[in-house]
C-alpha atoms as a PDB file:
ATOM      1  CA  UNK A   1     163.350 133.840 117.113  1.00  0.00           C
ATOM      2  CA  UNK A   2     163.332 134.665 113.496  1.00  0.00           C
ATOM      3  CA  UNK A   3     166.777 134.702 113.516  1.00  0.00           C
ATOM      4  CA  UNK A   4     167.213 131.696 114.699  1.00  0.00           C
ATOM      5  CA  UNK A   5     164.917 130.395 112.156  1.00  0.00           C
ATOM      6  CA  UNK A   6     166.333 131.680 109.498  1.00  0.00           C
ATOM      7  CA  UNK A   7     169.973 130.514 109.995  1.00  0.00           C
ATOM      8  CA  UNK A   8     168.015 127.426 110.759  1.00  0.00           C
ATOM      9  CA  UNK A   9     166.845 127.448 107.591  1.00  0.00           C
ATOM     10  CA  UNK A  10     170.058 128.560 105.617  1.00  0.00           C
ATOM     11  CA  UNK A  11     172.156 125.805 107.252  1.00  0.00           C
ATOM     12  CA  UNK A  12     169.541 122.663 106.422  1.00  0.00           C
ATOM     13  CA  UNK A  13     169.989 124.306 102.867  1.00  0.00           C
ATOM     14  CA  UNK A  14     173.409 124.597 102.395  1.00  0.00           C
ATOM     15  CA  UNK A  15     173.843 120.777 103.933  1.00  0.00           C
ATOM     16  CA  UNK A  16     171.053 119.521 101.469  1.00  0.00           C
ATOM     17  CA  UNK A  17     173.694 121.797  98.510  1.00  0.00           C
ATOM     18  CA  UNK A  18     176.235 119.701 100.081  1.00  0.00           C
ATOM     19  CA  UNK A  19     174.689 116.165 100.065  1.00  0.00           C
ATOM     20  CA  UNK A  20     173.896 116.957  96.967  1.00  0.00           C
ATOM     21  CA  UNK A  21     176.636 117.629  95.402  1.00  0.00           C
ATOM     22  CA  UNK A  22     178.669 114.610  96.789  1.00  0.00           C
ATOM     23  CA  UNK A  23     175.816 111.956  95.790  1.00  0.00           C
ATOM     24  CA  UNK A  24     176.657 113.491  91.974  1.00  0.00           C
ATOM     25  CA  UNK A  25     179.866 112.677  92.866  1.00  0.00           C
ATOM     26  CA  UNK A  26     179.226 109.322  93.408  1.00  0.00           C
ATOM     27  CA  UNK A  27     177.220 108.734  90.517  1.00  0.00           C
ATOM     28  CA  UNK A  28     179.068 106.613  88.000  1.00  0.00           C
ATOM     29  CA  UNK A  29     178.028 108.591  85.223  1.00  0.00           C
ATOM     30  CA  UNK A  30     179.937 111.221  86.417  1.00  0.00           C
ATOM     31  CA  UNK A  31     182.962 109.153  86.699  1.00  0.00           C
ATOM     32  CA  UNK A  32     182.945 109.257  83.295  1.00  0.00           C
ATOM     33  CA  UNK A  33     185.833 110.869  81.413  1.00  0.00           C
ATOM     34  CA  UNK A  34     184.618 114.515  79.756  1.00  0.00           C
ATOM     35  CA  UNK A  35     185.708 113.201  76.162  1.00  0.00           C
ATOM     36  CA  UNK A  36     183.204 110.483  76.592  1.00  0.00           C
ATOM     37  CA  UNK A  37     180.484 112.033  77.940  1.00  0.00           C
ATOM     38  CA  UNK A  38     180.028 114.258  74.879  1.00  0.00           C
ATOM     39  CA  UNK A  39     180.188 111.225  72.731  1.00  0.00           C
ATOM     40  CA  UNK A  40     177.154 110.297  74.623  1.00  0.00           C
ATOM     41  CA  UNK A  41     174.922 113.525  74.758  1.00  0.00           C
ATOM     42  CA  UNK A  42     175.728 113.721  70.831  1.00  0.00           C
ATOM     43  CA  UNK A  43     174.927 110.312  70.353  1.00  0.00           C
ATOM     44  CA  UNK A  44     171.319 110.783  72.106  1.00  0.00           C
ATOM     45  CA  UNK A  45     170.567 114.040  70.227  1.00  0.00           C
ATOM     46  CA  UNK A  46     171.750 113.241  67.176  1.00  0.00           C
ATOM     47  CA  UNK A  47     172.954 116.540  66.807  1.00  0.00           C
ATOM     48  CA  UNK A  48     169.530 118.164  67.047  1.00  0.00           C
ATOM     49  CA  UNK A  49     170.680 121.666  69.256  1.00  0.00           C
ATOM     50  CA  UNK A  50     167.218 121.498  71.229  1.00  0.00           C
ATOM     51  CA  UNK A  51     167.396 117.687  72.320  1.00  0.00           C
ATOM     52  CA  UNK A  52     171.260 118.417  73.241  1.00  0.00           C
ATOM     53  CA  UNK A  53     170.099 121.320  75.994  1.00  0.00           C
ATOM     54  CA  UNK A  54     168.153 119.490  78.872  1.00  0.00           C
ATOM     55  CA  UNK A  55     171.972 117.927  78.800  1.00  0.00           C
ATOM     56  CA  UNK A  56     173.287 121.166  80.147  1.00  0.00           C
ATOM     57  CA  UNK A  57     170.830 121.460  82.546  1.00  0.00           C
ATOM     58  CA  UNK A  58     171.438 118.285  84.568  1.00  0.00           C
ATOM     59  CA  UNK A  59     173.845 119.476  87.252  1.00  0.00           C
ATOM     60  CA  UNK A  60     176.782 121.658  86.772  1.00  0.00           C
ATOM     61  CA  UNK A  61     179.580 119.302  85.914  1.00  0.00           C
ATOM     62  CA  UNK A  62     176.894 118.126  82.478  1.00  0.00           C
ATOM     63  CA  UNK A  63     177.220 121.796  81.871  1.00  0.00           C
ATOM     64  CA  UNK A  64     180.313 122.760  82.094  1.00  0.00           C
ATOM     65  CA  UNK A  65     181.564 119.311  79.533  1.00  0.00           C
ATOM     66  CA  UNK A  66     178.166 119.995  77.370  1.00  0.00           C
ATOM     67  CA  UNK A  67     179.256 123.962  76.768  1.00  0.00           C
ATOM     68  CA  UNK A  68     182.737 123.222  76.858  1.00  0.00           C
ATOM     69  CA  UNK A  69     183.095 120.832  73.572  1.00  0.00           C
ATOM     70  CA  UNK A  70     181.753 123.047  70.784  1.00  0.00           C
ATOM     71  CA  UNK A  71     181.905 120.790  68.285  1.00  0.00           C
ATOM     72  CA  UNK A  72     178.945 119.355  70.311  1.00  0.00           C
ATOM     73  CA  UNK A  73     177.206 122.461  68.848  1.00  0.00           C
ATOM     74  CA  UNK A  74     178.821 122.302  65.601  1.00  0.00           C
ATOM     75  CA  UNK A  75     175.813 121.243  63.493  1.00  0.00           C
ATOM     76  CA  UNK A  76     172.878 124.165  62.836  1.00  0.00           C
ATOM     77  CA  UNK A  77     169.788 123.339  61.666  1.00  0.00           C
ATOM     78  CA  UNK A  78     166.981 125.931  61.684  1.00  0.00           C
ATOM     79  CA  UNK A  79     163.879 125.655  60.355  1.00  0.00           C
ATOM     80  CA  UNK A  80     161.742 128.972  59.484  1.00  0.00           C
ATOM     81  CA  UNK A  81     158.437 127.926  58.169  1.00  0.00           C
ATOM     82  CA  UNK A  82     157.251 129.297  61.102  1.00  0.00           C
ATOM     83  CA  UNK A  83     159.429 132.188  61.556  1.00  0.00           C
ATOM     84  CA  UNK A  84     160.485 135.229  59.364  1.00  0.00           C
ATOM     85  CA  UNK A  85     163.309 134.031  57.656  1.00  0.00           C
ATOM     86  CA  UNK A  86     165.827 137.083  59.368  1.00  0.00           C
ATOM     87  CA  UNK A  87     164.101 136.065  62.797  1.00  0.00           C
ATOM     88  CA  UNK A  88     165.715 132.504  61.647  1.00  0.00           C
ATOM     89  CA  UNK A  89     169.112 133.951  60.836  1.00  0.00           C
ATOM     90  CA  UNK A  90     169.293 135.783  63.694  1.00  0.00           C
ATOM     91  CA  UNK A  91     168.728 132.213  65.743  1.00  0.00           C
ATOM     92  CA  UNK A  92     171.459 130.720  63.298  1.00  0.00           C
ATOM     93  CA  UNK A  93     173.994 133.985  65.191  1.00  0.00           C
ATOM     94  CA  UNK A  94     172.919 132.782  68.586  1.00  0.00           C
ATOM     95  CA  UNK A  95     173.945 129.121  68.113  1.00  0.00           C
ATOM     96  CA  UNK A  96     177.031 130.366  66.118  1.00  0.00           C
ATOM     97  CA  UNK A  97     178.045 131.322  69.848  1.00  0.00           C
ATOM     98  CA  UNK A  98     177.958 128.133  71.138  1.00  0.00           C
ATOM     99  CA  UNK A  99     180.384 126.725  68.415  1.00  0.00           C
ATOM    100  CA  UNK A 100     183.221 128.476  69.046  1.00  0.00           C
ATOM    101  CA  UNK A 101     185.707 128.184  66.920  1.00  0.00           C
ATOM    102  CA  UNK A 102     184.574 124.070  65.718  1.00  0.00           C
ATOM    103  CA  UNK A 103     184.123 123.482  62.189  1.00  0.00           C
ATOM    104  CA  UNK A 104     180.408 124.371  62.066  1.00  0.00           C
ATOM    105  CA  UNK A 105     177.773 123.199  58.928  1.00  0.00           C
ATOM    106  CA  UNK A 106     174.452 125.444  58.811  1.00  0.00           C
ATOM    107  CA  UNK A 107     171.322 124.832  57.491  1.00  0.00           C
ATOM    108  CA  UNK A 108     168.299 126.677  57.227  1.00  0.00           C
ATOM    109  CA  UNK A 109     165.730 125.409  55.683  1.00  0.00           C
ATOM    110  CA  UNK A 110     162.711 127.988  54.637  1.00  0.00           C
ATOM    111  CA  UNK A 111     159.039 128.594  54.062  1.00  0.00           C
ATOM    112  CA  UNK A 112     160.149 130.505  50.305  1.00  0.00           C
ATOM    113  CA  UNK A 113     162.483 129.388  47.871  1.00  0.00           C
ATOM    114  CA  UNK A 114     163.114 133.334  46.725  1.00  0.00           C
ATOM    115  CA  UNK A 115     166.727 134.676  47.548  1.00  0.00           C
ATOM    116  CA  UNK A 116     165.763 138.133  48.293  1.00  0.00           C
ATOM    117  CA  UNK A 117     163.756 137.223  50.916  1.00  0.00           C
ATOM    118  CA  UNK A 118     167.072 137.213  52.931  1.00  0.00           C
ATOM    119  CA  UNK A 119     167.251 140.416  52.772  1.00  0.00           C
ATOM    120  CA  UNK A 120     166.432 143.077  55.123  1.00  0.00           C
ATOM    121  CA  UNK A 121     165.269 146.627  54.059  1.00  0.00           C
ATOM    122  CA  UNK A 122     168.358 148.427  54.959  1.00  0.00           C
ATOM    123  CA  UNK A 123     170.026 146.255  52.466  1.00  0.00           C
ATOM    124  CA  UNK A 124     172.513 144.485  54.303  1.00  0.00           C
ATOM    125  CA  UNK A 125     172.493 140.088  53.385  1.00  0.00           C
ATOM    126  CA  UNK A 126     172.781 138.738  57.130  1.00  0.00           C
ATOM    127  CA  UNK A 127     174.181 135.178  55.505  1.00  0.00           C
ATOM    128  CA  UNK A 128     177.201 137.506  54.233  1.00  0.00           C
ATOM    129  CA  UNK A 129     177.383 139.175  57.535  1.00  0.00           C
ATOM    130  CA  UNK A 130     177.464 135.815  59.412  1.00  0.00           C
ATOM    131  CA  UNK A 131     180.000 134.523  56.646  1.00  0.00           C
ATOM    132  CA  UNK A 132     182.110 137.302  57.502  1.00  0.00           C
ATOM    133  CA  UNK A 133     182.112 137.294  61.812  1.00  0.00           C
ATOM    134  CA  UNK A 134     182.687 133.325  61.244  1.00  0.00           C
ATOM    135  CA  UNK A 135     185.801 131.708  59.545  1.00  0.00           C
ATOM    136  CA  UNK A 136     185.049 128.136  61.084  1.00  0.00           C
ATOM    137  CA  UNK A 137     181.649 128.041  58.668  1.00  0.00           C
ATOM    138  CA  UNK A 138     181.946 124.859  56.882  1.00  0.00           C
ATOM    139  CA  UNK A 139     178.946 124.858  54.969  1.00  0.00           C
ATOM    140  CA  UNK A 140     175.865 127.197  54.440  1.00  0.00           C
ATOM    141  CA  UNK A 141     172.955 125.556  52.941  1.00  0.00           C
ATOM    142  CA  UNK A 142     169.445 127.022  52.580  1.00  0.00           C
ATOM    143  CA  UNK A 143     167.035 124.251  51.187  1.00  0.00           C
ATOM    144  CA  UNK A 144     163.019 124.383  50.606  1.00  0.00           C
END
């Protein structure tokens, strides 16, 4: 009986997967070519990286055209007046992943105006570092 019950279960779930997925289909947003659907998750973020996430966590076709156009990524703001400022560079690194290889501008804007507080104690400057993994760095600017 529990067998039953659980292929029971298994098959109402893979046909609800299936509905699903062909409703999204149907949608007419998602009739829309790839090119222009970026042009509309960066037009309602405004190229602010946490607004521009829920949009890759619609369904997996949002996903795969919202982590597939890096230049969608390209702008990097990060704000540490509530964060150590290497705790910020190290979130600048993880959306330097997203970019790919896109022209990217950075910002970073900080809690202390004083440039050695960029630096860690083992001496190494992580802007330089990120300079250095990153050719496709337009601009680096770190502002009060």
């Amino acid at each position: 009986m529990n067998e039953l019950a659980l292929e029971m279960y298994g098959w109402i779930w893979s046909t609800v997967d299936f509905i699903g997925e062909h409703m999204n289909q149907c949608n007419p947003v998602n009739m829309l070519p790839p090119e222009v659907l970026c042009m509309i998750f960066q037009f309602a973020a405004g190229g602010n990286f946490v607004d521009q996430l829920p949009f890759a966590a619609v369904c997996s076709r949002w996903r795969a055209v919202a982590l597939e156009n890096k230049s969608l990524w390209s702008t990097i703001c990060v704000t540490s007046y509530d964060i150590t400022p290497l705790v910020a560079l190290r979130e600048v690194a993880m959306r330097l992943g997203y970019t790919g290889t896109a022209p990217t501008d950075v910002t970073l804007h900080c809690r202390q105006p004083a440039p050695d507080m960029f630096f860690d104690p083992l001496g190494e400057h992580p802007l330089l570092a990120l300079v250095s993994r990153k050719s496709h760095l337009q601009s680096i600017r770190v502002e009060k």
